[in-house]
C-alpha atoms as a PDB file:
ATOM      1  CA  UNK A   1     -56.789  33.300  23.607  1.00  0.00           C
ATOM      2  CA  UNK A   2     -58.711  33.748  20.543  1.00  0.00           C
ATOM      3  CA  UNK A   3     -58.580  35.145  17.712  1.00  0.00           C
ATOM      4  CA  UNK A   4     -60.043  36.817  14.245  1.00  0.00           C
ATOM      5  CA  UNK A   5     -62.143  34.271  12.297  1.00  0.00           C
ATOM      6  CA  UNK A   6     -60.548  34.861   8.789  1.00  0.00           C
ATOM      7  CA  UNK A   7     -61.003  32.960   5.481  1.00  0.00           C
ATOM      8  CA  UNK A   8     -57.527  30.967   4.222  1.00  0.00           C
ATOM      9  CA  UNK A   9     -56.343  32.390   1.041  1.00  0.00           C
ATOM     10  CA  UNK A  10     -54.944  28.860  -0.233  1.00  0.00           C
ATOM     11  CA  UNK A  11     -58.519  26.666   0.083  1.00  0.00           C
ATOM     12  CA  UNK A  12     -60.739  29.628   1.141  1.00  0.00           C
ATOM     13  CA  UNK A  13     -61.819  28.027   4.389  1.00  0.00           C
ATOM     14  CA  UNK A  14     -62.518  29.763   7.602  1.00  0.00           C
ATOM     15  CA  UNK A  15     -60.156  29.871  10.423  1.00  0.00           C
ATOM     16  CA  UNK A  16     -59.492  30.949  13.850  1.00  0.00           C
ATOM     17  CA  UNK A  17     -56.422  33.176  13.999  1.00  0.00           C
ATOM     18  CA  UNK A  18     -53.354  32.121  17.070  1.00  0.00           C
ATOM     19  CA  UNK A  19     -54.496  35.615  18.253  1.00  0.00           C
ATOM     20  CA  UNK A  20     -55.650  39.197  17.619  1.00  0.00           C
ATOM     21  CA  UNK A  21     -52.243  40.382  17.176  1.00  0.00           C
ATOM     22  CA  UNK A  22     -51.699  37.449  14.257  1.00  0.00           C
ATOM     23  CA  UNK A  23     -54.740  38.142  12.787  1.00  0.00           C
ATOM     24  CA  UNK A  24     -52.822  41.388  11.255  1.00  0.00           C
ATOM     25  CA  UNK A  25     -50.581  38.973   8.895  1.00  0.00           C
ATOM     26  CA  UNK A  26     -52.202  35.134   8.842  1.00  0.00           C
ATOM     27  CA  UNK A  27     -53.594  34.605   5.766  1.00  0.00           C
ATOM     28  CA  UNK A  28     -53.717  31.004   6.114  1.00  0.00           C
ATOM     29  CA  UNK A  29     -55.009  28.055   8.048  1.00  0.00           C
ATOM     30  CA  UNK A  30     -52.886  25.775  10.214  1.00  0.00           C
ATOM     31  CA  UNK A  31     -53.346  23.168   7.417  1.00  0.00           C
ATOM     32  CA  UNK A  32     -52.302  25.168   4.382  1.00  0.00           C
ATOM     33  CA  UNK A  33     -49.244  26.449   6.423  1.00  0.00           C
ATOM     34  CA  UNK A  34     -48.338  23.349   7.392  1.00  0.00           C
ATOM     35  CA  UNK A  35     -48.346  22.094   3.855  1.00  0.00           C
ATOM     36  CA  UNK A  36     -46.481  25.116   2.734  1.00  0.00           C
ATOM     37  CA  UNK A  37     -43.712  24.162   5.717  1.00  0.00           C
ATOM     38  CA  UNK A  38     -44.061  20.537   4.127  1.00  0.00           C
ATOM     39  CA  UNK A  39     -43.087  21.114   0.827  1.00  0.00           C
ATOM     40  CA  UNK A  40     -40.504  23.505   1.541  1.00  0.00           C
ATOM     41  CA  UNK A  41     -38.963  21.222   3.985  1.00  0.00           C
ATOM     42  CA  UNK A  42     -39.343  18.577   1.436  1.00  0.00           C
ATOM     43  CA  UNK A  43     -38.075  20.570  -0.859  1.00  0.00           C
ATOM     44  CA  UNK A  44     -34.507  20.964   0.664  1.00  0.00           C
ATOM     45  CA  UNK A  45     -34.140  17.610   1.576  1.00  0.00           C
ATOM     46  CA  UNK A  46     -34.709  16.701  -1.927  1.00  0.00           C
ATOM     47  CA  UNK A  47     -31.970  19.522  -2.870  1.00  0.00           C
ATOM     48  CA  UNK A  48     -29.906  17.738   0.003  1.00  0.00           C
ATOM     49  CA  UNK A  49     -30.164  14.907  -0.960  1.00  0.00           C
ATOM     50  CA  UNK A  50     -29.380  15.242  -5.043  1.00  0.00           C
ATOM     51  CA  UNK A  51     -26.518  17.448  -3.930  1.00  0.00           C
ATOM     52  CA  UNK A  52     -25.086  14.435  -1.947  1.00  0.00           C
ATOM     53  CA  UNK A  53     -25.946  11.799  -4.785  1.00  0.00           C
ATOM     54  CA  UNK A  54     -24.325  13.824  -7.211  1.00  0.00           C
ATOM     55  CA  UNK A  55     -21.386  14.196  -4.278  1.00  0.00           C
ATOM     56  CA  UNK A  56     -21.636  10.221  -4.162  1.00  0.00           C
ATOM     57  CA  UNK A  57     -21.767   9.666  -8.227  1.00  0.00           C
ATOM     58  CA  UNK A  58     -18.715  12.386  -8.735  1.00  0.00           C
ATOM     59  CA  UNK A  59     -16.446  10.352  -6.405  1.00  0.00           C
ATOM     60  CA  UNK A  60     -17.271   7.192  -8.621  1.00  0.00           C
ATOM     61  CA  UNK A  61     -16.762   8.505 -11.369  1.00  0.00           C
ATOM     62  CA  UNK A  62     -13.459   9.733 -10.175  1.00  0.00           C
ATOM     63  CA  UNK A  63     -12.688   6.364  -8.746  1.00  0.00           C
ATOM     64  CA  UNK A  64     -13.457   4.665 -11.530  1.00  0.00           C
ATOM     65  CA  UNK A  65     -11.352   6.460 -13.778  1.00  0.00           C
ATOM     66  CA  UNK A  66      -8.389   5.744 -11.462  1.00  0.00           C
ATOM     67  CA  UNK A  67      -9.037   2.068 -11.929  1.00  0.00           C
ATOM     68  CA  UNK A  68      -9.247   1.797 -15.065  1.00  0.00           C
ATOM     69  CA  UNK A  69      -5.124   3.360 -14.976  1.00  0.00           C
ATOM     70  CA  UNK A  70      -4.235   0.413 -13.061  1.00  0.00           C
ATOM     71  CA  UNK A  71      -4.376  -2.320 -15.896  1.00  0.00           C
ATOM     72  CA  UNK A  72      -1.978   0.131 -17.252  1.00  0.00           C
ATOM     73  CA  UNK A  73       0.410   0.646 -14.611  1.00  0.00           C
ATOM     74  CA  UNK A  74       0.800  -2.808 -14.091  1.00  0.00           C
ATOM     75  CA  UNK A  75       1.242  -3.365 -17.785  1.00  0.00           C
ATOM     76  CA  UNK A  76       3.819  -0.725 -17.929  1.00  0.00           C
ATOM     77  CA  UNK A  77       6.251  -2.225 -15.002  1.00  0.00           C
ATOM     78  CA  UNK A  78       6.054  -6.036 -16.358  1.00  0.00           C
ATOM     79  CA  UNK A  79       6.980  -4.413 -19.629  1.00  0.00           C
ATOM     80  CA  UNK A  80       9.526  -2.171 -17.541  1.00  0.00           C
ATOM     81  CA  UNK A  81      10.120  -5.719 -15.822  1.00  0.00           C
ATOM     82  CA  UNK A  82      10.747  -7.378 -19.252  1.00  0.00           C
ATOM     83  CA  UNK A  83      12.717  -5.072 -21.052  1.00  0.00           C
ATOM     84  CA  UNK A  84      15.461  -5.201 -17.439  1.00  0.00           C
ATOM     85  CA  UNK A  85      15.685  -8.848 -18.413  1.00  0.00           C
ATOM     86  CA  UNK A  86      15.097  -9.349 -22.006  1.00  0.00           C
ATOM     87  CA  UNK A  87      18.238  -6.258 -22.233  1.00  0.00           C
ATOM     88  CA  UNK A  88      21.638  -6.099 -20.742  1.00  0.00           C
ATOM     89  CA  UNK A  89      20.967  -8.085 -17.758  1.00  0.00           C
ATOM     90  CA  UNK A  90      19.046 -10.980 -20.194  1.00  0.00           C
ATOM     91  CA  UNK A  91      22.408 -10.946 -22.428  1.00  0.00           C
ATOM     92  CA  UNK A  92      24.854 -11.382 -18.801  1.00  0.00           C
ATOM     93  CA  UNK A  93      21.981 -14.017 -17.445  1.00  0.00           C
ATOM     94  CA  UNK A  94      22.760 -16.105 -20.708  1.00  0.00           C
ATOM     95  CA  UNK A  95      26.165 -15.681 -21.231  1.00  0.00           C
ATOM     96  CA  UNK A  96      27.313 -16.357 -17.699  1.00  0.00           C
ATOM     97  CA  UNK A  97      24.655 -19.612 -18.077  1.00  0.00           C
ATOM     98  CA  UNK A  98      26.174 -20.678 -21.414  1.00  0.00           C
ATOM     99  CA  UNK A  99      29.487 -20.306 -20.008  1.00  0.00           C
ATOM    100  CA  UNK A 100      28.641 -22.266 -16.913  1.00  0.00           C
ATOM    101  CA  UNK A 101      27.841 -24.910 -18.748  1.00  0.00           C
ATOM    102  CA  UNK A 102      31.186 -24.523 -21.277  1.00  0.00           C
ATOM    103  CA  UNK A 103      33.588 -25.076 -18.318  1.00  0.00           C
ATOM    104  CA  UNK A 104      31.331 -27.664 -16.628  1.00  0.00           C
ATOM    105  CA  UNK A 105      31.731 -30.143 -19.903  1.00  0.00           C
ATOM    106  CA  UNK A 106      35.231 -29.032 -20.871  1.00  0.00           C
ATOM    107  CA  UNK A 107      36.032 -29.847 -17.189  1.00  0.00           C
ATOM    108  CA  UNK A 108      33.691 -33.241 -17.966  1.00  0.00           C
ATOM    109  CA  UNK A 109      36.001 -34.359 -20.950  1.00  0.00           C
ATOM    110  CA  UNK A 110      39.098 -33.599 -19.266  1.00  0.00           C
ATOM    111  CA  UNK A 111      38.096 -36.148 -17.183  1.00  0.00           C
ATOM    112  CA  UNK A 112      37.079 -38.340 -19.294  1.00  0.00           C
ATOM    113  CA  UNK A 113      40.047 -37.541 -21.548  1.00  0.00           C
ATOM    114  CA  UNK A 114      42.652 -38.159 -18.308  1.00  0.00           C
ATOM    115  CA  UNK A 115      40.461 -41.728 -17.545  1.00  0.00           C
ATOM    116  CA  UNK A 116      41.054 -42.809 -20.922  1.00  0.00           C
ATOM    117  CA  UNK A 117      44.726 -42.199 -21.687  1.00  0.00           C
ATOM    118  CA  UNK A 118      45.318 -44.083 -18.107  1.00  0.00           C
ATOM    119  CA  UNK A 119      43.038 -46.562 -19.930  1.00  0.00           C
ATOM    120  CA  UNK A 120      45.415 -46.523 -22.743  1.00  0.00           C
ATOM    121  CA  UNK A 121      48.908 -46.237 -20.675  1.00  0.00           C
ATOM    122  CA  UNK A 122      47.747 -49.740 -18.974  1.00  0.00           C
ATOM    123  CA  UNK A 123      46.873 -51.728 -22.258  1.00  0.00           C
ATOM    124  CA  UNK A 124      50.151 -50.291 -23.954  1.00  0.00           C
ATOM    125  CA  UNK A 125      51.725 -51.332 -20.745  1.00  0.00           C
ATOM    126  CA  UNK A 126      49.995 -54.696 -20.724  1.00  0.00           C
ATOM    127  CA  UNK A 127      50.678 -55.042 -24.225  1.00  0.00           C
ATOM    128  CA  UNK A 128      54.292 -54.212 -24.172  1.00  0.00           C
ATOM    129  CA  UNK A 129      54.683 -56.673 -21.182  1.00  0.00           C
ATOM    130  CA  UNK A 130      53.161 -59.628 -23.260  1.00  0.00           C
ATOM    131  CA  UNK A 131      55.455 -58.479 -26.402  1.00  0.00           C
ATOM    132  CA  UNK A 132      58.620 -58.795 -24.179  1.00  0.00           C
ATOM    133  CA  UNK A 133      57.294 -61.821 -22.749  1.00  0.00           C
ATOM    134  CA  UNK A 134      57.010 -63.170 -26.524  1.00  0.00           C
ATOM    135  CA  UNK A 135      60.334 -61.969 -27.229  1.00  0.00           C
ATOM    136  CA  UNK A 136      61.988 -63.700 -24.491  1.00  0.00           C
ATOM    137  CA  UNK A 137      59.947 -67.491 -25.115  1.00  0.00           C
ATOM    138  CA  UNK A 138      61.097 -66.593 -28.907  1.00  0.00           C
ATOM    139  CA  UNK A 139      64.848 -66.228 -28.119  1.00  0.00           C
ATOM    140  CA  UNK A 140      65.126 -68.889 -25.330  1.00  0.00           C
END
């Protein structure tokens, strides 16, 4: 099959059209339609591709933004945390502490207290024995 010889619109070169029936509407040679095809190809895969960068660099952005609210968050709960303790339940912490340790010495002297009047009961004892013992060499 052969066609019309015809000159190329694009770089005015002579070519041989697919066939007499093409001849009607090819204006231009294989080359310059490939390069056309190129270019428009390349031309939505560049379109594709910024479309899906700008895809890529919106979902950052948005991911980054959601970061930067967790310094906060966590900020916010130990402060939440914080105020729990350093409130009511700080105040009951302490004073149930504080009075721990109240009954655990008052119970510590009262020992102490009952070891030394025993302490005391046996000198005044010992004491008393000695004086009657005294007494009795005096009289006899």
């Amino acid at each position: 099959m052969s066609g019309i010889v015809k000159d190329c619109k694009i770089c005015k070169e002579p070519f041989t059209t697919t066939s007499l029936r093409a001849g009607e509407w090819e204006m231009k040679c294989s080359k310059c339609d490939n390069e056309k095809k190129r270019t428009h190809i390349e031309r939505n895969i560049s379109i594709k591709f910024d479309t899906a960068m700008f895809s890529v660099e919106n979902r950052l952005e948005k991911l980054e933004q959601a970061t930067e609210v967790i310094p906060m968050l966590v900020a916010a709960e130990v402060s939440n945390a914080l105020n729990d303790l350093t409130g009511v339940e700080m105040f009951r912490s302490i004073q149930k502490e504080l009075s721990e340790s109240i009954q655990k010495e008052h119970e510590k002297r009262n020992r102490e207290l009952k070891i030394f009047k025993e302490k005391l009961q046996r000198q005044i004892v010992t004491l008393n024995n000695k004086y009657l013992k005294k007494q009795r060499e005096a009289k006899a």
